[in-house]
C-alpha atoms as a PDB file:
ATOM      1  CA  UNK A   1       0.000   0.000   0.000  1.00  0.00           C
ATOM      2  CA  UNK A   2       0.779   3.804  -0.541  1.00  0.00           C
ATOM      3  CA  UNK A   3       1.609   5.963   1.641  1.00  0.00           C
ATOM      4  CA  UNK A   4      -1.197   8.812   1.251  1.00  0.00           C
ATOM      5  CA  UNK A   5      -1.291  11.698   3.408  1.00  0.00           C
ATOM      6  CA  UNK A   6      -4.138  11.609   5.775  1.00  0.00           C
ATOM      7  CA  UNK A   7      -6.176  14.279   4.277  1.00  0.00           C
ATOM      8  CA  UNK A   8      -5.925  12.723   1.281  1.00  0.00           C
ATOM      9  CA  UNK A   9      -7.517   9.172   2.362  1.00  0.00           C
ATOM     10  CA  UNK A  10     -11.258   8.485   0.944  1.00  0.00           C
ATOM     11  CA  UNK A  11     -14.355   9.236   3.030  1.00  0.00           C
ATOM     12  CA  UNK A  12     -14.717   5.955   5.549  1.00  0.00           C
ATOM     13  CA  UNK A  13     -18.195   5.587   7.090  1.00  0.00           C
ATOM     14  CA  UNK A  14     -18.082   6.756  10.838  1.00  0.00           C
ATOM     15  CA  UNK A  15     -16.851   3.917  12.700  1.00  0.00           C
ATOM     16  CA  UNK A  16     -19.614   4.268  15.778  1.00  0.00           C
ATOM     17  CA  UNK A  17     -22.377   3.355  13.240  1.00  0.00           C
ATOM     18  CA  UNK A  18     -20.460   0.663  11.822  1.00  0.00           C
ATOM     19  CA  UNK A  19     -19.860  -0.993  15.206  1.00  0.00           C
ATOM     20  CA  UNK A  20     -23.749  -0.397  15.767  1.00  0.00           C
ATOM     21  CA  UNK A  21     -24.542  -2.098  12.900  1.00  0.00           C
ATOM     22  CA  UNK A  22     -21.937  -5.146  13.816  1.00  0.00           C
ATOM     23  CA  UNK A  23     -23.061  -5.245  17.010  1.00  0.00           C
ATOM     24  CA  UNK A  24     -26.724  -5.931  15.856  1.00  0.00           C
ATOM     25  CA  UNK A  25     -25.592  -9.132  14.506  1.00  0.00           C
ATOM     26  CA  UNK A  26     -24.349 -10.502  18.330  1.00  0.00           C
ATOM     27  CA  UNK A  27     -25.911 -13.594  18.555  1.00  0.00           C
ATOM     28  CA  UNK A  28     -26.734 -14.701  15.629  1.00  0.00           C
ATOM     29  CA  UNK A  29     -25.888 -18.382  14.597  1.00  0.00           C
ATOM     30  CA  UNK A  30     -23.041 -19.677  12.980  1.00  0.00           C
ATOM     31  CA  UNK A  31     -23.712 -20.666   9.277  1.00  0.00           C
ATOM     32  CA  UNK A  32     -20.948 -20.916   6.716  1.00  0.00           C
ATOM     33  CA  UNK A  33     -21.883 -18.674   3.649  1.00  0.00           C
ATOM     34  CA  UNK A  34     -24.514 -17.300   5.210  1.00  0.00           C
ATOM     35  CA  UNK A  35     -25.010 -13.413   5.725  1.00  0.00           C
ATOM     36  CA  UNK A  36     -29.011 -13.051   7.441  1.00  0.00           C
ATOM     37  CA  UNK A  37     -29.088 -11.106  10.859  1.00  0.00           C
ATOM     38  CA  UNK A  38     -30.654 -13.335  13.309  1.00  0.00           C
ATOM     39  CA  UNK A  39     -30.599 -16.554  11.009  1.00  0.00           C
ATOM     40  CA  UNK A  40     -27.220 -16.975  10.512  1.00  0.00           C
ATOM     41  CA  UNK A  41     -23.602 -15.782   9.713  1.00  0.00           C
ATOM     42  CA  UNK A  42     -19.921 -16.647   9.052  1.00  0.00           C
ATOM     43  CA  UNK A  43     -17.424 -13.510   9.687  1.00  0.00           C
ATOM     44  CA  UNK A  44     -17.765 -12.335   6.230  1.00  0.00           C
ATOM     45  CA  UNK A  45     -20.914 -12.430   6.207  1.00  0.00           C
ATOM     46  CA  UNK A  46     -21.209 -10.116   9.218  1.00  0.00           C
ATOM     47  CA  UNK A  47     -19.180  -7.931   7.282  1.00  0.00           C
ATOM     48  CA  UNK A  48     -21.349  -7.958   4.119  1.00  0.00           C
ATOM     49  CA  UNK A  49     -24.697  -7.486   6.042  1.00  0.00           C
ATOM     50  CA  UNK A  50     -23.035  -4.321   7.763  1.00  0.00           C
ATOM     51  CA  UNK A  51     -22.535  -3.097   4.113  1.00  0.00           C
ATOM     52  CA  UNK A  52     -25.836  -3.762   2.936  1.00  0.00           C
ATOM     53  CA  UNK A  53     -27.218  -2.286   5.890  1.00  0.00           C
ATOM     54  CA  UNK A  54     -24.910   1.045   5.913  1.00  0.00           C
ATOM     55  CA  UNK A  55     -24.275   1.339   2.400  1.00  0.00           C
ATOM     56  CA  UNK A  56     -26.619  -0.826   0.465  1.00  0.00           C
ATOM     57  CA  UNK A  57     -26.661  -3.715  -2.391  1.00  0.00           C
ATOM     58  CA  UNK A  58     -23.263  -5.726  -2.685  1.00  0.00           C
ATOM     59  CA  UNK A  59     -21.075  -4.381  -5.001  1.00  0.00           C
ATOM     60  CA  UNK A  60     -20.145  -7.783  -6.793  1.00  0.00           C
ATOM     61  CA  UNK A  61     -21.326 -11.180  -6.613  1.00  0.00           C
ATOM     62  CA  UNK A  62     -19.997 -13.907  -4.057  1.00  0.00           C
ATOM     63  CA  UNK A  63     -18.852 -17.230  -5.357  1.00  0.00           C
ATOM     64  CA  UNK A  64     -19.529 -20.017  -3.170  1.00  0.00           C
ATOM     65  CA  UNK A  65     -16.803 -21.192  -1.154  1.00  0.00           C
ATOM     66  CA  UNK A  66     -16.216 -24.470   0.605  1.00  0.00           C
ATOM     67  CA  UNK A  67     -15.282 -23.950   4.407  1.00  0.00           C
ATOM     68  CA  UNK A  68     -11.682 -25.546   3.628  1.00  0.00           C
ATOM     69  CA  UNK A  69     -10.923 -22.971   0.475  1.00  0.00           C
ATOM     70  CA  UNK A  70      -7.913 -21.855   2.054  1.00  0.00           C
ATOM     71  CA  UNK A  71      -6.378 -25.020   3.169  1.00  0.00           C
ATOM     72  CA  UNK A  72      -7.076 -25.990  -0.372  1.00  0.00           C
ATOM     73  CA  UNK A  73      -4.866 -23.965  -2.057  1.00  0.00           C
ATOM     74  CA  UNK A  74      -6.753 -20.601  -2.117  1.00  0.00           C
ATOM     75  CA  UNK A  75      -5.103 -17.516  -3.210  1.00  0.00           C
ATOM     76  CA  UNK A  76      -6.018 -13.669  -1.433  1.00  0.00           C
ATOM     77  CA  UNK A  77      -9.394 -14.340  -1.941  1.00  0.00           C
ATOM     78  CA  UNK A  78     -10.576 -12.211   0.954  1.00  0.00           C
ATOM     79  CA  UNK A  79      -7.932  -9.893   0.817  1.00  0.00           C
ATOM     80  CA  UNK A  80      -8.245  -8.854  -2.637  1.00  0.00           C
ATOM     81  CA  UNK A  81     -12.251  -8.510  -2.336  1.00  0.00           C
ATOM     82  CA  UNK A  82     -11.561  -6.389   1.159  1.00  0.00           C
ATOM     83  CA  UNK A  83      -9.039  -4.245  -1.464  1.00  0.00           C
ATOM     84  CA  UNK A  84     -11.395  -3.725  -4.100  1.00  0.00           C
ATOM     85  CA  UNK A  85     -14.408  -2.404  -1.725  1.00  0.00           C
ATOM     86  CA  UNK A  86     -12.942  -0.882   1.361  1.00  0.00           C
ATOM     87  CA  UNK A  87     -10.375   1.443   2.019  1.00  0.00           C
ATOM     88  CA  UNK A  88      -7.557   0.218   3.617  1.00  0.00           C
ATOM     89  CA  UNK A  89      -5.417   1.903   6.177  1.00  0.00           C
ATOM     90  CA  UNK A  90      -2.051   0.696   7.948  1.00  0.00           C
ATOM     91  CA  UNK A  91      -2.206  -2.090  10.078  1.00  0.00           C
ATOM     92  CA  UNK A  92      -0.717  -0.331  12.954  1.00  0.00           C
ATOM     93  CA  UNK A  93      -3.344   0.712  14.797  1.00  0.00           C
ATOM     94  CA  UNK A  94      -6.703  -0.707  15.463  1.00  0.00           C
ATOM     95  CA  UNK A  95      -9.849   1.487  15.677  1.00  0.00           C
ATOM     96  CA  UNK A  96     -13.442   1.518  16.464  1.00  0.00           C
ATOM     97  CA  UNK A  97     -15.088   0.261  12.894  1.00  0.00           C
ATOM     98  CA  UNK A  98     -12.306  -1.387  11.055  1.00  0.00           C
ATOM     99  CA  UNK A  99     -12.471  -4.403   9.209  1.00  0.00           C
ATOM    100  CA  UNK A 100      -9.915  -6.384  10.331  1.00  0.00           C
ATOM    101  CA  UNK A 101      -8.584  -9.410   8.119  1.00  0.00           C
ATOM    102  CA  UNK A 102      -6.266 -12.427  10.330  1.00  0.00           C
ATOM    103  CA  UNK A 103      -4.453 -15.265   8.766  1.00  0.00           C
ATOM    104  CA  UNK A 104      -5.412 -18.374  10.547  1.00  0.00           C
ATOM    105  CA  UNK A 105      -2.360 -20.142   9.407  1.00  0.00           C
ATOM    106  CA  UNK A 106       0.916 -17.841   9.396  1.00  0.00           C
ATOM    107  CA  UNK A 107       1.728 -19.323   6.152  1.00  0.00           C
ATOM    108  CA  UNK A 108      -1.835 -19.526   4.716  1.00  0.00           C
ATOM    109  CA  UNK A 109      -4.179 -16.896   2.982  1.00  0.00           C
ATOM    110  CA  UNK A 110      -6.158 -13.883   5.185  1.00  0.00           C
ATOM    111  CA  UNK A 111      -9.653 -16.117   5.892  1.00  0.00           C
ATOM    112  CA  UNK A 112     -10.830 -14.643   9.207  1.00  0.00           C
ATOM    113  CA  UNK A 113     -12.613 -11.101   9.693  1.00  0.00           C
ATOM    114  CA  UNK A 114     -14.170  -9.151  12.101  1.00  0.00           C
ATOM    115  CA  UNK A 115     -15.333  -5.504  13.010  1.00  0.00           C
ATOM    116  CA  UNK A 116     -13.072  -3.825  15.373  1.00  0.00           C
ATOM    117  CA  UNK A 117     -15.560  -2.412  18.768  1.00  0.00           C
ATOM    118  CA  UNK A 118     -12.468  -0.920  19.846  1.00  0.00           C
ATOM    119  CA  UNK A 119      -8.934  -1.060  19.644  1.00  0.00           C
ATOM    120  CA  UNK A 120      -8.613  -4.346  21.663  1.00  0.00           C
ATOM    121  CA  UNK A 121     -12.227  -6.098  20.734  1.00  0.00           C
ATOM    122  CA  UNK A 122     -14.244  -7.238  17.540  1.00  0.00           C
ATOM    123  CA  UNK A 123     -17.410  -8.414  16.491  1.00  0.00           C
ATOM    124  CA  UNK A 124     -16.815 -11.874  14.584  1.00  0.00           C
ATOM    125  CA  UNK A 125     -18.511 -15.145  13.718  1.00  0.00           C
ATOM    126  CA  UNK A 126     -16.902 -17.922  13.839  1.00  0.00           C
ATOM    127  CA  UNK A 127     -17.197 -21.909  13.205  1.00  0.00           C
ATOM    128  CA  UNK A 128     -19.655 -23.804  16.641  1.00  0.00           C
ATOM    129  CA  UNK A 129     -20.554 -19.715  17.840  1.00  0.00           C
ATOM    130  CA  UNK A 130     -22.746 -17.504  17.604  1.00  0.00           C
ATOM    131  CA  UNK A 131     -21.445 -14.016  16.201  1.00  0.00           C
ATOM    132  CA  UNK A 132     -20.117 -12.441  19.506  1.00  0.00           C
ATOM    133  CA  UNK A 133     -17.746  -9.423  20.305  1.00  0.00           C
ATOM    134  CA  UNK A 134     -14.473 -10.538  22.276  1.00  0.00           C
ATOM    135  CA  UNK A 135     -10.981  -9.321  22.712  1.00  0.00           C
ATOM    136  CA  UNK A 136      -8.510  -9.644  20.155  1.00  0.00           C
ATOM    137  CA  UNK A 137      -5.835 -11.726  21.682  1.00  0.00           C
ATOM    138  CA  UNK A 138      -2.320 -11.707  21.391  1.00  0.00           C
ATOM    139  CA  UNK A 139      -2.006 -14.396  18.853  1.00  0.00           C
ATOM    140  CA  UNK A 140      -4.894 -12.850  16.858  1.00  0.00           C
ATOM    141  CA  UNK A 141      -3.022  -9.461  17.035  1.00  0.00           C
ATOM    142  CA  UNK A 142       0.364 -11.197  15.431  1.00  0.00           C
ATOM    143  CA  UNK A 143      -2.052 -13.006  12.370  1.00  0.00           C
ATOM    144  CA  UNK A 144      -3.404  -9.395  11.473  1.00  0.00           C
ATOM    145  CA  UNK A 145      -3.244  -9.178   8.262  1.00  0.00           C
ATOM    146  CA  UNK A 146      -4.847  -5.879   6.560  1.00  0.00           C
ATOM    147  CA  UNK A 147      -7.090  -2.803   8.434  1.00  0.00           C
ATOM    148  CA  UNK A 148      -9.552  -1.551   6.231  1.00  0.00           C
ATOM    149  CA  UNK A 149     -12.563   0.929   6.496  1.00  0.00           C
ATOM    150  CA  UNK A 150     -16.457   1.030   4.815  1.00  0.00           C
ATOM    151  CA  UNK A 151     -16.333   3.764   2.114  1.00  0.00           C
ATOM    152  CA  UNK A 152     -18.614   6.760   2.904  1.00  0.00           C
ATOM    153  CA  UNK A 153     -22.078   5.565   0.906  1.00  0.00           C
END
């Protein structure tokens, strides 16, 4: 990434509505593929239902995916959706709103996301839970991948 001056950086949605809007989803079931507040979620699909509900329609299509893509070989899938849609920002710091992309396996592809509630917490679904905000831990921290931001709608 570029380094771009900060008043130079595209308009990001405010990051206390986006953590509304992720927060809405606590609770909801785990479901892979799925993206239907109350019915069920995987973490991108918490992150696609905050864009639908703060920005509106999709912007592209999603491809099914099987729940092992990334052990099967997958390229930046996620990553290179998150960098066509959002804005991304330096991984340094962590901030209310963010969407926050983690490698699972250090050597593997960026396949977990959540919404950061804070600069230690996030809003994330994940496989056996129902979508839930807890703190980032240590090991989660170190698998950050990319930051990125909702444009302004």
């Amino acid at each position: 990434m570029s380094e771009i001056p900060d008043e130079e950086w595209p308009a990001t949605l405010d990051g206390d509505r986006v953590v509304a809007a992720a927060r809405g989803w606590i609770g909801t079931p785990y479901r892979h593929q799925a993206s239907l507040i109350g019915a069920g979620a995987d973490c991108l699909g918490v992150v696609r239902g905050v864009w639908r509900e703060l920005i509106g329609p999709e912007p592209e299509p999603l491809a099914p995916y099987a729940r092992s893509w990334a052990e099967d070989g997958g390229a930046e899938m996620l990553l290179a959706a998150a960098r066509r849609r959002l804005v991304e920002l330096p991984p340094d710091a962590v901030t209310p709103g963010d969407v926050l992309l983690f490698r699972v396996r250090r050597d593997g592809p960026a396949r977990h996301a959540g919404v950061a509630t804070g600069p230690a917490a996030m809003v994330h679904a994940y496989d056996g839970h129902a979508v839930a905000e807890t703190p980032i831990p240590d090991v989660w921290r170190r698998r950050l991948v990319a930051r990125f931001r909702f444009p302004a709608a």
